[in-house]
PDB file of N, CA and C in Angstrom:
ATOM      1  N   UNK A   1       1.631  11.674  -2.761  1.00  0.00           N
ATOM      2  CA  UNK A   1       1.551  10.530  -1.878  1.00  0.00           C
ATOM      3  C   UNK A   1       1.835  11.004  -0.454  1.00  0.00           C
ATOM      4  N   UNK A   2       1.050  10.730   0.444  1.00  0.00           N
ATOM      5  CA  UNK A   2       1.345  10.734   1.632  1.00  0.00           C
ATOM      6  C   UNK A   2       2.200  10.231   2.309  1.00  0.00           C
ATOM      7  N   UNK A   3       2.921  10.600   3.462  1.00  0.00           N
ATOM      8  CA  UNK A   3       3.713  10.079   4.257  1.00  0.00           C
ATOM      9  C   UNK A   3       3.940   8.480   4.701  1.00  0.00           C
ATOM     10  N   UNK A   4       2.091   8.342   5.199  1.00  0.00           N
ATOM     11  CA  UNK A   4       1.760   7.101   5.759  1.00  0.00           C
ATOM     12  C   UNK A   4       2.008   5.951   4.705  1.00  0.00           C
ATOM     13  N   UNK A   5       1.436   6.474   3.105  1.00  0.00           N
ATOM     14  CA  UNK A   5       1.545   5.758   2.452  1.00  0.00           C
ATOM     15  C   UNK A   5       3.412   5.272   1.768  1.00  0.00           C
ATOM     16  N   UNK A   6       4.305   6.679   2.197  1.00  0.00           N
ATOM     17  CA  UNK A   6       5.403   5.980   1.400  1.00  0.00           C
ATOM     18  C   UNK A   6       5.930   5.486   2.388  1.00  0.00           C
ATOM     19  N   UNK A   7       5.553   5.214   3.631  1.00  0.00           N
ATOM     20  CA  UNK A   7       6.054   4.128   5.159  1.00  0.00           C
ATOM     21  C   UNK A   7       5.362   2.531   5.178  1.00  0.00           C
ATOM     22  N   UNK A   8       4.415   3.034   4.263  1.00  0.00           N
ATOM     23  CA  UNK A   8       3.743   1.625   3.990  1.00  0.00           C
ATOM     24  C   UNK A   8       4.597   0.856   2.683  1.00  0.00           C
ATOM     25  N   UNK A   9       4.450   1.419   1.892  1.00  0.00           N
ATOM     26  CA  UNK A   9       4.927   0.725   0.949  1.00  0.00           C
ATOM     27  C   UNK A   9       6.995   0.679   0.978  1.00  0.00           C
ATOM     28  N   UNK A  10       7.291   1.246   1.864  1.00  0.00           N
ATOM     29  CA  UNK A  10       8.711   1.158   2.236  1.00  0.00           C
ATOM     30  C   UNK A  10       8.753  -0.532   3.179  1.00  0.00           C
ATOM     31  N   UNK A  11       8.003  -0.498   3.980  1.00  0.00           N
ATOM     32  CA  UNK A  11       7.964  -1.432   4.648  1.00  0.00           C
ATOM     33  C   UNK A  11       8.048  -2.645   3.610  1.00  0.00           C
ATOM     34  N   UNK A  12       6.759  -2.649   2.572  1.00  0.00           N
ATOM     35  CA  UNK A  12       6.303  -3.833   2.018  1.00  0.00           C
ATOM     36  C   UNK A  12       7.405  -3.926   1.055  1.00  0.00           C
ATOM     37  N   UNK A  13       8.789  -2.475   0.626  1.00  0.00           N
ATOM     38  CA  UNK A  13       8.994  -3.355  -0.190  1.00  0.00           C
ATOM     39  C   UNK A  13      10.574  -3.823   0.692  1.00  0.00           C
ATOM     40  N   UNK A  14      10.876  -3.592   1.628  1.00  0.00           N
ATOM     41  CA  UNK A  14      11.748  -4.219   2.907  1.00  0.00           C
ATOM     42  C   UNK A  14      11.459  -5.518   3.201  1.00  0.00           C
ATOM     43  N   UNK A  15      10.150  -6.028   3.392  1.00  0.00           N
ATOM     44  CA  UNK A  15       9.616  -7.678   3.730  1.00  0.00           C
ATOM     45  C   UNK A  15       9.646  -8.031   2.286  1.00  0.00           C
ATOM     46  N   UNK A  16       9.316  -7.653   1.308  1.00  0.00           N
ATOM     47  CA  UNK A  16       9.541  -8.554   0.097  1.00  0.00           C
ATOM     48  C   UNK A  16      11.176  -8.972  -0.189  1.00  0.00           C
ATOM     49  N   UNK A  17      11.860  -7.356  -0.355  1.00  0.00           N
ATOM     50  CA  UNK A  17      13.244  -7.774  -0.512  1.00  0.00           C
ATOM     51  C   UNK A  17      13.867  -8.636   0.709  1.00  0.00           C
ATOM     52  N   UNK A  18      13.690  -8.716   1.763  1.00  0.00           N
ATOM     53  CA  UNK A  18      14.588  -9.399   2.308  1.00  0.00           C
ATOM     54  C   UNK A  18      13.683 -11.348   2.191  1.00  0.00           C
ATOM     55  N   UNK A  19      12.911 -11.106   1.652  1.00  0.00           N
ATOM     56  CA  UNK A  19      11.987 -12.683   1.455  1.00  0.00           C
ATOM     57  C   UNK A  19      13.049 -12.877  -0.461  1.00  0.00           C
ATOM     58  N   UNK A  20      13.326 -12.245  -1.031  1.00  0.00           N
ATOM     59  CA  UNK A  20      14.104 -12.475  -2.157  1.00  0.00           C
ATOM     60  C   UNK A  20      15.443 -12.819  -1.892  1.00  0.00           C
ATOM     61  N   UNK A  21      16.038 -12.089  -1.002  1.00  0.00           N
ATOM     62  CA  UNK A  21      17.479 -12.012  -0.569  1.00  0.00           C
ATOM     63  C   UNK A  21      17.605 -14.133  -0.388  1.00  0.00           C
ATOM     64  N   UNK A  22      16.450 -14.290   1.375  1.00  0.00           N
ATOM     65  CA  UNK A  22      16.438 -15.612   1.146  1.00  0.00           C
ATOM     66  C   UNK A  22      16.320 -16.380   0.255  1.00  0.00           C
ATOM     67  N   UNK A  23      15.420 -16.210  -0.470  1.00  0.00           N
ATOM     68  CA  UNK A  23      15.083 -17.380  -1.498  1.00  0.00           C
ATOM     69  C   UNK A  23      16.445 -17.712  -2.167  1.00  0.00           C
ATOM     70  N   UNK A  24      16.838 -16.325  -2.576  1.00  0.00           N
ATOM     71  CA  UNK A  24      18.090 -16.055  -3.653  1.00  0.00           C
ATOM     72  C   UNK A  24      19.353 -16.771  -2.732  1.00  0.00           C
ATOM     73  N   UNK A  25      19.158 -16.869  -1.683  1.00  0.00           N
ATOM     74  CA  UNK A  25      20.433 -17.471  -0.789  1.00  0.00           C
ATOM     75  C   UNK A  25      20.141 -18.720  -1.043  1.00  0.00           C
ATOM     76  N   UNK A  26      19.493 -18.738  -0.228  1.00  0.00           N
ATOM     77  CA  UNK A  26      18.838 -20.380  -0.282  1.00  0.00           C
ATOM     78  C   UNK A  26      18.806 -21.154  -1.599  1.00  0.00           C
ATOM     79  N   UNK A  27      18.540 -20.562  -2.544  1.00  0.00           N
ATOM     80  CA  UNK A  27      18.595 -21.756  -4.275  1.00  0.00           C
ATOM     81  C   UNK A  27      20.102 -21.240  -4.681  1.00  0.00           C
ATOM     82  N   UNK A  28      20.616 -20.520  -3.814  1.00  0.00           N
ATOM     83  CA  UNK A  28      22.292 -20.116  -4.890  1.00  0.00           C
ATOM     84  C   UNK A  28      21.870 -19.269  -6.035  1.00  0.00           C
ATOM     85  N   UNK A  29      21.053 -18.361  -6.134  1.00  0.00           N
ATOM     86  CA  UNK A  29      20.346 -17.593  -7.235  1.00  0.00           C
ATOM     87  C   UNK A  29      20.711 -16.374  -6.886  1.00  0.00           C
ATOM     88  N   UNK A  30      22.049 -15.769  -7.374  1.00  0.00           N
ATOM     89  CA  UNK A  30      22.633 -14.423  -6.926  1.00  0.00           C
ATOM     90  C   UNK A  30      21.727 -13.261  -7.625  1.00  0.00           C
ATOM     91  N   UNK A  31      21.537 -13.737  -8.233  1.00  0.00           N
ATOM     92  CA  UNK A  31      20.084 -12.295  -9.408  1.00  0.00           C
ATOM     93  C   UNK A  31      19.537 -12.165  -8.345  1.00  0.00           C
ATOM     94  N   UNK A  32      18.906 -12.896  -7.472  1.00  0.00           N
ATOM     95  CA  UNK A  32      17.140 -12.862  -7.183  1.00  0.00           C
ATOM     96  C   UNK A  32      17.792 -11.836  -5.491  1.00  0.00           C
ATOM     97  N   UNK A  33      18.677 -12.821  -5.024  1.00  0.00           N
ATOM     98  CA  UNK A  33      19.704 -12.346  -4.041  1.00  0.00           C
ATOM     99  C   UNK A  33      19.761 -10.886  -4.322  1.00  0.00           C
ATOM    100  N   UNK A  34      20.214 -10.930  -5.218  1.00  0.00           N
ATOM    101  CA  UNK A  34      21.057  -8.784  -5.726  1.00  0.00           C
ATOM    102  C   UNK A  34      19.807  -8.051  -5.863  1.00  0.00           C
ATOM    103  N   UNK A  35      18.771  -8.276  -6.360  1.00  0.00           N
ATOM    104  CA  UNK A  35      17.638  -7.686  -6.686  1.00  0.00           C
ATOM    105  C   UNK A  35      16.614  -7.649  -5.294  1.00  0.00           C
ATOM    106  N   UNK A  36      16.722  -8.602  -4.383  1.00  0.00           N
ATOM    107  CA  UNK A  36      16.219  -8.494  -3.257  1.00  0.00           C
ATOM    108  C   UNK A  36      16.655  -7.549  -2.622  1.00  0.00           C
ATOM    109  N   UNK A  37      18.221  -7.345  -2.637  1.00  0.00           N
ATOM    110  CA  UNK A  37      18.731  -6.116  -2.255  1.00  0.00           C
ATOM    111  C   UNK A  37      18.669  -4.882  -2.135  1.00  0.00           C
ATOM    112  N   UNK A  38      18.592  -4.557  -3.247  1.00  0.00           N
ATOM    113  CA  UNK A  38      17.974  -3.377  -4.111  1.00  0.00           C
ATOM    114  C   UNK A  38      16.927  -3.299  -3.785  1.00  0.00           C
ATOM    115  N   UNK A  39      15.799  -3.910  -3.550  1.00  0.00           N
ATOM    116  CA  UNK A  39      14.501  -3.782  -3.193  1.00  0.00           C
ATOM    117  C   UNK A  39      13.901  -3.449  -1.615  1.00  0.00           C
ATOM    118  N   UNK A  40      15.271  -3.828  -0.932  1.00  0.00           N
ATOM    119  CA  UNK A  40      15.305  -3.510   0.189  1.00  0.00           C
ATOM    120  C   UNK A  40      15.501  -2.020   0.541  1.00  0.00           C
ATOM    121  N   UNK A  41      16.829  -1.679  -0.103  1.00  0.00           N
ATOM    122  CA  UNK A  41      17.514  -0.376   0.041  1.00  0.00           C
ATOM    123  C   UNK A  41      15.748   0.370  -0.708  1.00  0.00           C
ATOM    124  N   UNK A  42      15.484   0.200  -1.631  1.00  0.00           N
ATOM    125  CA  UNK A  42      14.354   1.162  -2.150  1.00  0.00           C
ATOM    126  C   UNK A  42      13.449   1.281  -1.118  1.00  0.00           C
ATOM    127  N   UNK A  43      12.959   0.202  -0.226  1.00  0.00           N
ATOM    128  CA  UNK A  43      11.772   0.087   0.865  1.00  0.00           C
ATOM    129  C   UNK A  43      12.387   1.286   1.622  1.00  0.00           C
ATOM    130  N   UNK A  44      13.720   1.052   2.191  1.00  0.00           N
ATOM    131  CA  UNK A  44      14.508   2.400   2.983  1.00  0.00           C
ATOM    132  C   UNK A  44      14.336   3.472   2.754  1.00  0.00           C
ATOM    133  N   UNK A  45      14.660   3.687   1.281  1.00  0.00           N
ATOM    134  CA  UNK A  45      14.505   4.837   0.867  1.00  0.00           C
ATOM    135  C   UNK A  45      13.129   5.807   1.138  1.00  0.00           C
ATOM    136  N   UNK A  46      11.920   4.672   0.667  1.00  0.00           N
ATOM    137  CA  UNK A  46      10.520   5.478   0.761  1.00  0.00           C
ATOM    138  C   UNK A  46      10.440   5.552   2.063  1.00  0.00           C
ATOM    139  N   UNK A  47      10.914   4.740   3.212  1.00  0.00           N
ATOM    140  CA  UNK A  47      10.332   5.384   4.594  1.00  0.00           C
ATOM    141  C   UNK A  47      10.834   5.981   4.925  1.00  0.00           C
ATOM    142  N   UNK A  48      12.372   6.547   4.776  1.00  0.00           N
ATOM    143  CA  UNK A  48      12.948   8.163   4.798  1.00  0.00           C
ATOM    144  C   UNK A  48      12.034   8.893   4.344  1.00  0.00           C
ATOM    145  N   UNK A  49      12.077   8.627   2.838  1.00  0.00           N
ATOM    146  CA  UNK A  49      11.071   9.626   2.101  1.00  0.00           C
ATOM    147  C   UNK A  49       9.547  10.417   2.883  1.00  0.00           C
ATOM    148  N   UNK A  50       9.225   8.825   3.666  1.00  0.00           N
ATOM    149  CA  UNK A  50       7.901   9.717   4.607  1.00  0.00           C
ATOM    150  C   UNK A  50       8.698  10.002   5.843  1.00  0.00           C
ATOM    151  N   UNK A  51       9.490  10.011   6.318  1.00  0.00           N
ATOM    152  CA  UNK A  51      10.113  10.471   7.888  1.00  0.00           C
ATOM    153  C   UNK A  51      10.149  11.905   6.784  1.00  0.00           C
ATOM    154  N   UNK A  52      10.665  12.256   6.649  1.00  0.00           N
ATOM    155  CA  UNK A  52      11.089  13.584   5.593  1.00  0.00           C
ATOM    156  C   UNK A  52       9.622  14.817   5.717  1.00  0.00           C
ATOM    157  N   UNK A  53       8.810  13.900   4.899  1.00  0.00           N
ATOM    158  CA  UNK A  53       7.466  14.552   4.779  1.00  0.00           C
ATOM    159  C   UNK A  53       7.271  14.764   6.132  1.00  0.00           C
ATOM    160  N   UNK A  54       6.788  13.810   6.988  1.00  0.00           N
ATOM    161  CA  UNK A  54       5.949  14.423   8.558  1.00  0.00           C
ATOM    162  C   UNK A  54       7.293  15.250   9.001  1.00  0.00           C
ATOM    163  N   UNK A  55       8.712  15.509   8.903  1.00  0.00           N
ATOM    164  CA  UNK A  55       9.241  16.155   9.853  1.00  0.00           C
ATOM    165  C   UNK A  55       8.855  17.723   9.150  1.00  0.00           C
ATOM    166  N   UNK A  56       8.530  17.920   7.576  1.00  0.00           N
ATOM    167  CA  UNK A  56       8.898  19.350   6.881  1.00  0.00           C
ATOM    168  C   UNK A  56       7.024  19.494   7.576  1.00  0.00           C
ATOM    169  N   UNK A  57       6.196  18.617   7.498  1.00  0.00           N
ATOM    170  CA  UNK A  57       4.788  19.047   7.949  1.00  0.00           C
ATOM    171  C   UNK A  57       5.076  19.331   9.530  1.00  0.00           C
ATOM    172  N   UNK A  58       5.548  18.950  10.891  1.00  0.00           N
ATOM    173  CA  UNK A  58       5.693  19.094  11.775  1.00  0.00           C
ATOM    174  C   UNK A  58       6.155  20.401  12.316  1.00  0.00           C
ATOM    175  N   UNK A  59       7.010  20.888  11.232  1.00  0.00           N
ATOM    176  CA  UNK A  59       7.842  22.299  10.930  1.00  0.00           C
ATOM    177  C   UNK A  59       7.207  23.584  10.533  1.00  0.00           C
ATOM    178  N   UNK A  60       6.291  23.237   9.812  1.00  0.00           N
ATOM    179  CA  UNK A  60       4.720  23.885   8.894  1.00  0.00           C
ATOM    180  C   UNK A  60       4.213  24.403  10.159  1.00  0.00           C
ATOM    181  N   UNK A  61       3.414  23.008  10.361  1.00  0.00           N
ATOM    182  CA  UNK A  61       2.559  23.350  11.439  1.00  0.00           C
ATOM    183  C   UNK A  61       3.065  24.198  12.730  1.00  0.00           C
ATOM    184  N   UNK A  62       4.065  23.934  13.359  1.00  0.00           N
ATOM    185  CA  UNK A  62       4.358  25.295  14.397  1.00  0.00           C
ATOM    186  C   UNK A  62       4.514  26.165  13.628  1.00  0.00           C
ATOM    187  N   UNK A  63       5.082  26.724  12.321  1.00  0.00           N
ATOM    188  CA  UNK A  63       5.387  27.794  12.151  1.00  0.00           C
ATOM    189  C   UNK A  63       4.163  29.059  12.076  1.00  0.00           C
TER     190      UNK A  63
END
């Protein structure tokens, strides 16, 4: 997977989790809340994951 793509799907899953977090606030639904969470931190994770990739390709390439 490409960079672009794990910044994309980091993003999408950052706007989903924090659209769960609300809902889960909003109905008093601590599952949906906790799991929005988690879904957030994972979105984080993959767009590290591509910051990671373009910095070790950026590194490549001058070398």
């Amino acid at each position: 997977m490409s960079s672009a793509e794990d910044k994309i799907k980091g993003n999408t899953n950052e706007a989903v989790g924090k659209i769960k977090q609300g809902v889960g606030e909003a109905t008093g639904n601590g599952s949906m809340k906790r799991e929005g969470q988690r879904q957030e931190v994972k979105g984080d994770a993959q767009q590290l994951k591509g910051d990671v990739k373009d910095t070790v390709k950026d590194r490549v390439d001058r070398a």
